[in-house]
C-alpha atoms as a PDB file:
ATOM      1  CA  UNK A   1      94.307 124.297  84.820  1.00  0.00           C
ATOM      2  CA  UNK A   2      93.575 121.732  82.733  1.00  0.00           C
ATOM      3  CA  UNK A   3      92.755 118.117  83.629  1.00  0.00           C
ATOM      4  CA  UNK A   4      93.282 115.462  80.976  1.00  0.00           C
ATOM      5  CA  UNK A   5      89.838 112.829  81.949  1.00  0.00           C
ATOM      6  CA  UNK A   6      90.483 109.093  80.890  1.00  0.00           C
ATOM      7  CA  UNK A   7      86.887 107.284  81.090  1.00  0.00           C
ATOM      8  CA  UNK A   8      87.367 103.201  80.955  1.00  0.00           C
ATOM      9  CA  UNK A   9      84.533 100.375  79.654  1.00  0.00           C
ATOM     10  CA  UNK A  10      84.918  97.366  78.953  1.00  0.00           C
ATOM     11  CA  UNK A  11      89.106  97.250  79.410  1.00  0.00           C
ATOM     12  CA  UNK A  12      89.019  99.785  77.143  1.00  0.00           C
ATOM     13  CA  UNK A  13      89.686 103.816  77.315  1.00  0.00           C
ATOM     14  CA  UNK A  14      86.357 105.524  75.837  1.00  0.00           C
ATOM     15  CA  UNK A  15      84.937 108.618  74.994  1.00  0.00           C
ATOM     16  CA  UNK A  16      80.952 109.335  75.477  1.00  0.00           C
ATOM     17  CA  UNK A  17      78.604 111.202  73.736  1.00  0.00           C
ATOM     18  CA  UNK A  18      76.168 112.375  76.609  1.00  0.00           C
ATOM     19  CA  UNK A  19      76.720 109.481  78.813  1.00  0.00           C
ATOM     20  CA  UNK A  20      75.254 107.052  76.446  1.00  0.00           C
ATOM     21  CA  UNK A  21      76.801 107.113  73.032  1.00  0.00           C
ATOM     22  CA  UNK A  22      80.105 105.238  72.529  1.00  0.00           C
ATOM     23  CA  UNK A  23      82.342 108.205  70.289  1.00  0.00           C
ATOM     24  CA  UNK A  24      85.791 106.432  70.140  1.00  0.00           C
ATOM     25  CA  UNK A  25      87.697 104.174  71.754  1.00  0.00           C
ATOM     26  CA  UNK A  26      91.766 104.202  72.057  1.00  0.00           C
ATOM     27  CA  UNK A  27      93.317 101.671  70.475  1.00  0.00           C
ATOM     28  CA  UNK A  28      96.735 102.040  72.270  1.00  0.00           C
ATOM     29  CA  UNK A  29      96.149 103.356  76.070  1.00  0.00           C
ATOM     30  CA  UNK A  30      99.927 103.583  76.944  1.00  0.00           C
ATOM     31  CA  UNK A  31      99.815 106.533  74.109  1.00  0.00           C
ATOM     32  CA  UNK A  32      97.179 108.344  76.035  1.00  0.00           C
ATOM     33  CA  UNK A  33      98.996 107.603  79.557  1.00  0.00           C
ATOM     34  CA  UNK A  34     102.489 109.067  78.299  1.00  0.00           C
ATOM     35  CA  UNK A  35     100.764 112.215  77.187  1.00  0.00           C
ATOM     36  CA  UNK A  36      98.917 112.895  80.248  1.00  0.00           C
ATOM     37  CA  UNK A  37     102.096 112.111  82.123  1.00  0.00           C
ATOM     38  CA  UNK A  38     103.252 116.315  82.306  1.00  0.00           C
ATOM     39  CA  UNK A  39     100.015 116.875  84.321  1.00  0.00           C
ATOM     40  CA  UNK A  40     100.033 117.056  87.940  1.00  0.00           C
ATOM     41  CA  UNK A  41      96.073 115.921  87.678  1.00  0.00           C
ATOM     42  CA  UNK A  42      93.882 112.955  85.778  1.00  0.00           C
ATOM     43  CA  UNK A  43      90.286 111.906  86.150  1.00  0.00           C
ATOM     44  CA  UNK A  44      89.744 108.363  85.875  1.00  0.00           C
ATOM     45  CA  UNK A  45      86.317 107.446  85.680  1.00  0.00           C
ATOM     46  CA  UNK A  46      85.022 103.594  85.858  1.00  0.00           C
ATOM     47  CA  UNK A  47      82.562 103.501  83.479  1.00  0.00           C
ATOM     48  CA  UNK A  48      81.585 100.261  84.628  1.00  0.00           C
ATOM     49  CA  UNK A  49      81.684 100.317  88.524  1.00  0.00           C
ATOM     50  CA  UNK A  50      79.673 103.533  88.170  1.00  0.00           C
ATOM     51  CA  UNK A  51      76.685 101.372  85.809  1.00  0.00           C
ATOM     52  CA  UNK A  52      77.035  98.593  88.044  1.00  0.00           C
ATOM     53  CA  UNK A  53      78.444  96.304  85.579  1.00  0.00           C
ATOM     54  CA  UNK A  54      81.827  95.025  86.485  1.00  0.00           C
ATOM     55  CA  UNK A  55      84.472  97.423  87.008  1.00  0.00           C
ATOM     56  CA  UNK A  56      88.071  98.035  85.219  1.00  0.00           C
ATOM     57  CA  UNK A  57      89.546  97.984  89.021  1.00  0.00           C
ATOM     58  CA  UNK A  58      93.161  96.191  87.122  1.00  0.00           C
ATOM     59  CA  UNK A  59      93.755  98.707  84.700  1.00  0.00           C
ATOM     60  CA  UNK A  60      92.516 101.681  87.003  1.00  0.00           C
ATOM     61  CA  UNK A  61      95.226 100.693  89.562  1.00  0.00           C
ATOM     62  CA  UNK A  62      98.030 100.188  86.744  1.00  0.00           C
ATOM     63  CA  UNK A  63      96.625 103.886  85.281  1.00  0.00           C
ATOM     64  CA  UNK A  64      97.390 105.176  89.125  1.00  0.00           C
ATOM     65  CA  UNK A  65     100.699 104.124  89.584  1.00  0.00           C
ATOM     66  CA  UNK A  66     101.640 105.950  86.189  1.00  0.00           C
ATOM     67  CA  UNK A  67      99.678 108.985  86.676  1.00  0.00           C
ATOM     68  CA  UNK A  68      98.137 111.259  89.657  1.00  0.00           C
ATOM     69  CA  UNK A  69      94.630 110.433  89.496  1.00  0.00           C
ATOM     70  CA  UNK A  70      91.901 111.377  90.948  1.00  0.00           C
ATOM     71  CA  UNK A  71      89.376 108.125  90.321  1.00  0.00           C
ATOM     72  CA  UNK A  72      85.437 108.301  90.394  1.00  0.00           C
ATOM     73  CA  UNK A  73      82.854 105.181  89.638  1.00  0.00           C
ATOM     74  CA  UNK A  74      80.393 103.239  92.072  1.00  0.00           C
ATOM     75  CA  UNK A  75      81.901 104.781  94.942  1.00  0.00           C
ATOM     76  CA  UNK A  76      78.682 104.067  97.210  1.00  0.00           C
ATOM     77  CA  UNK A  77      80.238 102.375  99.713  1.00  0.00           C
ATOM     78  CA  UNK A  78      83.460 103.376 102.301  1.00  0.00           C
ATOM     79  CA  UNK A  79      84.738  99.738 101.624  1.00  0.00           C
ATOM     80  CA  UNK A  80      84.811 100.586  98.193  1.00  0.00           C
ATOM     81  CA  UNK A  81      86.377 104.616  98.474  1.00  0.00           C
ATOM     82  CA  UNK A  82      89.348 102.728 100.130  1.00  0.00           C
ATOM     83  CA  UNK A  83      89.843 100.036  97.787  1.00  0.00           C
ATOM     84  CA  UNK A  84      90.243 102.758  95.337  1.00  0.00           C
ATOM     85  CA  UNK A  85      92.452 104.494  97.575  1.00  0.00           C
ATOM     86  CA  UNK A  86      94.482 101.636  97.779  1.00  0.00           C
ATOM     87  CA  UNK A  87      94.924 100.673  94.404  1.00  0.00           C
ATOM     88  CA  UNK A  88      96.929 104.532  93.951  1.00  0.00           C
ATOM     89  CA  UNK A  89      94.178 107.277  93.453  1.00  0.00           C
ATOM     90  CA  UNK A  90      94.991 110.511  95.434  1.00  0.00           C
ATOM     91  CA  UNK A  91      91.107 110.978  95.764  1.00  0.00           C
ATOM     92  CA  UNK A  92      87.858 109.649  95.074  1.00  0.00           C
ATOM     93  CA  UNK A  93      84.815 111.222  93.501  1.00  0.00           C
ATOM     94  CA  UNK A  94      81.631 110.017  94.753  1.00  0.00           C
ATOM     95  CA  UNK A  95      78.264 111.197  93.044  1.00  0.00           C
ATOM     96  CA  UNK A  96      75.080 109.397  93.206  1.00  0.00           C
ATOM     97  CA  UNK A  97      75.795 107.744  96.893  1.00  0.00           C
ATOM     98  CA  UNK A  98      75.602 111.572  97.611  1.00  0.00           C
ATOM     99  CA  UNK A  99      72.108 112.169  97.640  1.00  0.00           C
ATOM    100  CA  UNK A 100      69.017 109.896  98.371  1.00  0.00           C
ATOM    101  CA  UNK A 101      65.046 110.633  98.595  1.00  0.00           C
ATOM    102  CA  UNK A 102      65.834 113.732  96.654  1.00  0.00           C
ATOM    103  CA  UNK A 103      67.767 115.448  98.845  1.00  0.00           C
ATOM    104  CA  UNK A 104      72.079 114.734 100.217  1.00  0.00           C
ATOM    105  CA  UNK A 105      72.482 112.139 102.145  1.00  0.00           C
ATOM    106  CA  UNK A 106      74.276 114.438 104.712  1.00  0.00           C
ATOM    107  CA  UNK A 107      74.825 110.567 106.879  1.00  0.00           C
ATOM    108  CA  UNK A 108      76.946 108.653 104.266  1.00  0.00           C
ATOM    109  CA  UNK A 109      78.623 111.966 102.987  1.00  0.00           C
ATOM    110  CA  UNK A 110      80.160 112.863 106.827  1.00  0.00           C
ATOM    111  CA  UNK A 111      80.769 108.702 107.703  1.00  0.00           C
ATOM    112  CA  UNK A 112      82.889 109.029 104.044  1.00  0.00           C
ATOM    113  CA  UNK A 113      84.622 111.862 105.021  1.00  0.00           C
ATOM    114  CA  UNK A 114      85.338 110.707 108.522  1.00  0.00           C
ATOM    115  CA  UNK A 115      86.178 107.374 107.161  1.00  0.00           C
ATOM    116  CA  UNK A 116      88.699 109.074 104.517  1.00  0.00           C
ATOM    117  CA  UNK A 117      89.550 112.449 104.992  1.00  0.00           C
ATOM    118  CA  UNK A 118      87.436 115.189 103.382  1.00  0.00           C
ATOM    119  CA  UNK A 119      90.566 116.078 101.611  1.00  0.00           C
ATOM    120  CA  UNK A 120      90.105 112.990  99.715  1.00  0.00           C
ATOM    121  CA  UNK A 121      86.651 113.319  99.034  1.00  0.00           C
ATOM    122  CA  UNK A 122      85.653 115.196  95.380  1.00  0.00           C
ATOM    123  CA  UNK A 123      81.870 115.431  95.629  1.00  0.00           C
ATOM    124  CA  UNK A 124      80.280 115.013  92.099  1.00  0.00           C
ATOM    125  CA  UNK A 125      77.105 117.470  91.142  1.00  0.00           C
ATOM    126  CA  UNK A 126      75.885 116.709  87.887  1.00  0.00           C
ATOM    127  CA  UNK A 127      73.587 119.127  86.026  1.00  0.00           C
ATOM    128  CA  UNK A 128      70.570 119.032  83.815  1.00  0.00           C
ATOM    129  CA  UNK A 129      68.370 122.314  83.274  1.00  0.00           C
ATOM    130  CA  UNK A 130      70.051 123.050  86.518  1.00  0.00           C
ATOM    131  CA  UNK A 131      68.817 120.528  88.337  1.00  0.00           C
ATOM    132  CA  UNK A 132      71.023 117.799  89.436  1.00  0.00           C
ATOM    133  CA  UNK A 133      70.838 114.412  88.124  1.00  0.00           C
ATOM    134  CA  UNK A 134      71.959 111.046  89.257  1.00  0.00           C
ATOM    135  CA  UNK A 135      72.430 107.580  88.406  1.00  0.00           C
ATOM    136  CA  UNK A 136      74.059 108.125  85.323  1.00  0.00           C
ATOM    137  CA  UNK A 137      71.987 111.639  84.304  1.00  0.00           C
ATOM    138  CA  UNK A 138      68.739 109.478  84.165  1.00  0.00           C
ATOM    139  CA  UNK A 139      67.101 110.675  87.488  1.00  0.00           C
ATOM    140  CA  UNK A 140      66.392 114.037  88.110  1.00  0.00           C
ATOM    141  CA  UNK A 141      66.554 115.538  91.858  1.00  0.00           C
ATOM    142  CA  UNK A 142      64.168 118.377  92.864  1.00  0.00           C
ATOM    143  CA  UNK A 143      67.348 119.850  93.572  1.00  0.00           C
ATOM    144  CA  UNK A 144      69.464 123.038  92.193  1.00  0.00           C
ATOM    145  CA  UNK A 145      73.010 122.330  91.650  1.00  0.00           C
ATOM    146  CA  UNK A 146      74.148 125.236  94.234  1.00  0.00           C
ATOM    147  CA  UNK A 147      71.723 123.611  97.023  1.00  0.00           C
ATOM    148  CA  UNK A 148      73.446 120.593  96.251  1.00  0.00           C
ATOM    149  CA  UNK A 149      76.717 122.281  96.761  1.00  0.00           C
ATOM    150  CA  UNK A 150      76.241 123.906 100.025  1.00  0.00           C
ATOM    151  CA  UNK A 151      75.084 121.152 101.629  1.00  0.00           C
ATOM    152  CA  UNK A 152      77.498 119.060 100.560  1.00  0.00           C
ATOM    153  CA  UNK A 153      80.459 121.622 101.489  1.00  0.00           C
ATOM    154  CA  UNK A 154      81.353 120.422 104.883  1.00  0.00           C
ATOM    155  CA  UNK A 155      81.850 116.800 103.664  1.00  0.00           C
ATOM    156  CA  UNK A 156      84.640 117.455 100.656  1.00  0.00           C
ATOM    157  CA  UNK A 157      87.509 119.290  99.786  1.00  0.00           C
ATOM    158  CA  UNK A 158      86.932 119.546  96.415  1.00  0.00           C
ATOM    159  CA  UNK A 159      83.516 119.614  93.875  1.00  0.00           C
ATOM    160  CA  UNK A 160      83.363 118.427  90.560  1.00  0.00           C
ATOM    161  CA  UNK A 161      80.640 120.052  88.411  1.00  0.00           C
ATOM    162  CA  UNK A 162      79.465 118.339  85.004  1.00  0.00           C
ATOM    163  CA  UNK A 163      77.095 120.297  82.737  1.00  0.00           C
ATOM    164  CA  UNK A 164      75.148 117.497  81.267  1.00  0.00           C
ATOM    165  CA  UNK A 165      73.452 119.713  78.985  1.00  0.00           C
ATOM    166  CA  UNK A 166      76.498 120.077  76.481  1.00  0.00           C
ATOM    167  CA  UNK A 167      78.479 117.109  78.008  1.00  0.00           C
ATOM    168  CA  UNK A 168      80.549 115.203  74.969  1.00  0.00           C
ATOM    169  CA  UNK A 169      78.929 117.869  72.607  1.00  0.00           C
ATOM    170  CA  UNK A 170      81.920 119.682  71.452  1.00  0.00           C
ATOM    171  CA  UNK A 171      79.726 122.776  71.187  1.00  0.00           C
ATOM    172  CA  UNK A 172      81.578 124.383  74.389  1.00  0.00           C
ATOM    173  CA  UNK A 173      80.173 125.110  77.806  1.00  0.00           C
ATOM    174  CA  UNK A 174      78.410 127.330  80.193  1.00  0.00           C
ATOM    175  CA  UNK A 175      80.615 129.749  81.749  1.00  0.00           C
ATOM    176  CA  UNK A 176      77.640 131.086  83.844  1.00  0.00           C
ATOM    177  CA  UNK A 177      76.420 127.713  85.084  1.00  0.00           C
ATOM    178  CA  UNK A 178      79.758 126.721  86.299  1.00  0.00           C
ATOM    179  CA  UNK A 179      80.560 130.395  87.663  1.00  0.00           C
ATOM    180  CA  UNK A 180      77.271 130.242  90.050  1.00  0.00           C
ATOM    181  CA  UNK A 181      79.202 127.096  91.358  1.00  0.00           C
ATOM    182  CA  UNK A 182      81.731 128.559  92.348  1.00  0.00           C
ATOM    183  CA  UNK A 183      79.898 131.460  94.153  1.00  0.00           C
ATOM    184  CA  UNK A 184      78.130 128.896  96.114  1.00  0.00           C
ATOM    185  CA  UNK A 185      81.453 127.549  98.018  1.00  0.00           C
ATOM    186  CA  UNK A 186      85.042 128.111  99.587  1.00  0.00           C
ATOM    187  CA  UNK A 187      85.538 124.457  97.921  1.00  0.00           C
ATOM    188  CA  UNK A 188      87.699 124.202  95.186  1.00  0.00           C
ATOM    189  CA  UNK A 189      85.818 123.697  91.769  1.00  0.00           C
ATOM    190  CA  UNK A 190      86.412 121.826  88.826  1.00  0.00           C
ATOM    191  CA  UNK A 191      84.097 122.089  85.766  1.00  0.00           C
ATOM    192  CA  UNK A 192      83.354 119.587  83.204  1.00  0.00           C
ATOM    193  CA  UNK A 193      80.795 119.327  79.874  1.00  0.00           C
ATOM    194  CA  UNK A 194      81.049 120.749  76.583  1.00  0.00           C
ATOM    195  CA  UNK A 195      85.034 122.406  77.613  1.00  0.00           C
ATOM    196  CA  UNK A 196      86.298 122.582  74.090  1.00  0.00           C
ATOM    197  CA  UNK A 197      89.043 125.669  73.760  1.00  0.00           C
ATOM    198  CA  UNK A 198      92.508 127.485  75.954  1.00  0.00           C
ATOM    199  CA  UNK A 199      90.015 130.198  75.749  1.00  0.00           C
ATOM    200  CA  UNK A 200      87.249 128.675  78.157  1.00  0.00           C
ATOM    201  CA  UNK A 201      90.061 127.026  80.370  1.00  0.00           C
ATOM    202  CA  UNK A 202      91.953 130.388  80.850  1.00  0.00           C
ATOM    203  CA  UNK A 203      88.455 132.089  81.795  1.00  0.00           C
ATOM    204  CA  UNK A 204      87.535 129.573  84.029  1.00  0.00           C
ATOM    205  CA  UNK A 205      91.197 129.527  85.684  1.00  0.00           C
ATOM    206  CA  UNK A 206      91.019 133.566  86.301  1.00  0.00           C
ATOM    207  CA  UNK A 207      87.846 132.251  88.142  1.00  0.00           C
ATOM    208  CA  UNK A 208      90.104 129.733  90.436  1.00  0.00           C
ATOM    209  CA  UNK A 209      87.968 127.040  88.068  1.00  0.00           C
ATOM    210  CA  UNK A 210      89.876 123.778  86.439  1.00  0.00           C
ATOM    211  CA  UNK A 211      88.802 122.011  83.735  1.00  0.00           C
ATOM    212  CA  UNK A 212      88.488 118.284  83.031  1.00  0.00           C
ATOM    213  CA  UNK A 213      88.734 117.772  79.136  1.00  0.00           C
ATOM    214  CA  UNK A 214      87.795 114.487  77.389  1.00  0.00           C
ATOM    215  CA  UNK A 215      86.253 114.208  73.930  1.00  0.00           C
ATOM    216  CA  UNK A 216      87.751 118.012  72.608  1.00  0.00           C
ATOM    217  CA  UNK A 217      91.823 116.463  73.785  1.00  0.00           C
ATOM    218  CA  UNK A 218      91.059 112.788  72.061  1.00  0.00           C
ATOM    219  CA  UNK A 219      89.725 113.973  69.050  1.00  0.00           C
ATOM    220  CA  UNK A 220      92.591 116.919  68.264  1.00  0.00           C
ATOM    221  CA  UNK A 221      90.401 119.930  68.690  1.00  0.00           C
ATOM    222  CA  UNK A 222      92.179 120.606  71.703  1.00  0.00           C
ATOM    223  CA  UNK A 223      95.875 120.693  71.935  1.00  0.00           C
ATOM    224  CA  UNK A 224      97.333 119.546  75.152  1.00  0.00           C
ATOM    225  CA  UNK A 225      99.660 122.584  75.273  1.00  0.00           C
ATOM    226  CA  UNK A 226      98.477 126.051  74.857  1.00  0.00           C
ATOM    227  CA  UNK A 227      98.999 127.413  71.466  1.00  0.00           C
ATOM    228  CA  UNK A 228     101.781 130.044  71.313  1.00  0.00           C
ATOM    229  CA  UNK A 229     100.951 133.434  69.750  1.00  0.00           C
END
């Protein structure tokens, strides 16, 4: 399946280039918002909560009460998984508040799923080389993405898997990487990095896999339906 992804900075929908790079920005967001409205799925990320440089908490909540979304960005606190809650998202995505000293921080993942619901807890692995990386892909963890994963499985209902390596690249992505993923749990996956074509979201659905889809939708490559033959 795919999910349409909506990143915001600086009031503004944006699309990335590894993170870093601004690519485009959308000049009209209520365009983007009716065409995602068919999907029974959206990623919202906060750019900004997630740098730790404001947040776009006003036009996240007006984004949830149009669409279903699923909303990710400086979650590192419960306070702040349940404001986001509260302002319409159906779940929150928490990364880097996952893991500290190198390893997952096993104590705030269970007190956020015990606070929330595990079924409203997306865990976020990120990954480098296949190693994952936090804090906005800058640190790296001596940690593999499917160590990450296991211990992270009793805490989430869901994991959300970004391949760094060709995120924003438009070059497509690494079936393989994202397969050993899903090997690794009984979670449900979604995938994320470099997804470009129908072809690599119909592989990765016979896998049970969804894909989240930014750059390839905004810039045309990717048509929001599937082509017919």
């Amino acid at each position: 399946m795919l999910i349409p992804s909506i990143d915001l900075q600086n009031g503004r929908i944006v699309q990335l280039v590894q993170g870093e790079k601004l690519a485009l920005e959308a000049t009209d967001p209520d365009v983007w918002v009716e065409r995602f409205s068919p999907f029974p799925r959206v990623q919202l990320i906060d750019l900004d909560a997630a740098m730790g440089k404001g947040d776009n908490a006003a036009f996240a909540t007006d984004i949830c009460r149009r669409l279903p979304c699923r909303v990710g960005g400086g979650i590192r606190s419960i306070e702040r998984a349940r404001a986001v809650l509260d302002g319409g998202a159906h779940a929150v995505i928490a990364s880097s508040a996952l893991f500290r000293d190198g390893k997952v921080d096993t104590a705030f993942a269970s007190s956020l799923a015990e606070a929330i619901g595990p079924e409203r807890v997306i865990a976020a692995v990120d990954s480098r080389g296949g190693q994952v990386v936090i804090h906005g892909w800058k640190t790296t963890l001596p940690l593999t993405t499917t160590e990450a994963v296991r211990a992270l499985e009793p805490f989430c209902s869901e994991f959300l898997y970004t391949h760094v390596d060709l995120e924003g690249l438009m070059q497509g992505t690494n079936i393989g990487a994202i397969l050993a993923v899903r090997r690794a749990t009984t979670r449900r996956v979604t995938a994320a990095g470099g997804i470009t074509t129908w072809a690599e979201i119909d592989a990765l659905h016979a896998e049970e896999v969804d894909a989240v889809v930014g750059m390839a939708v905004y810039t045309g490559q990717l048509p929001l339906q599937r082509p017919t033959a």
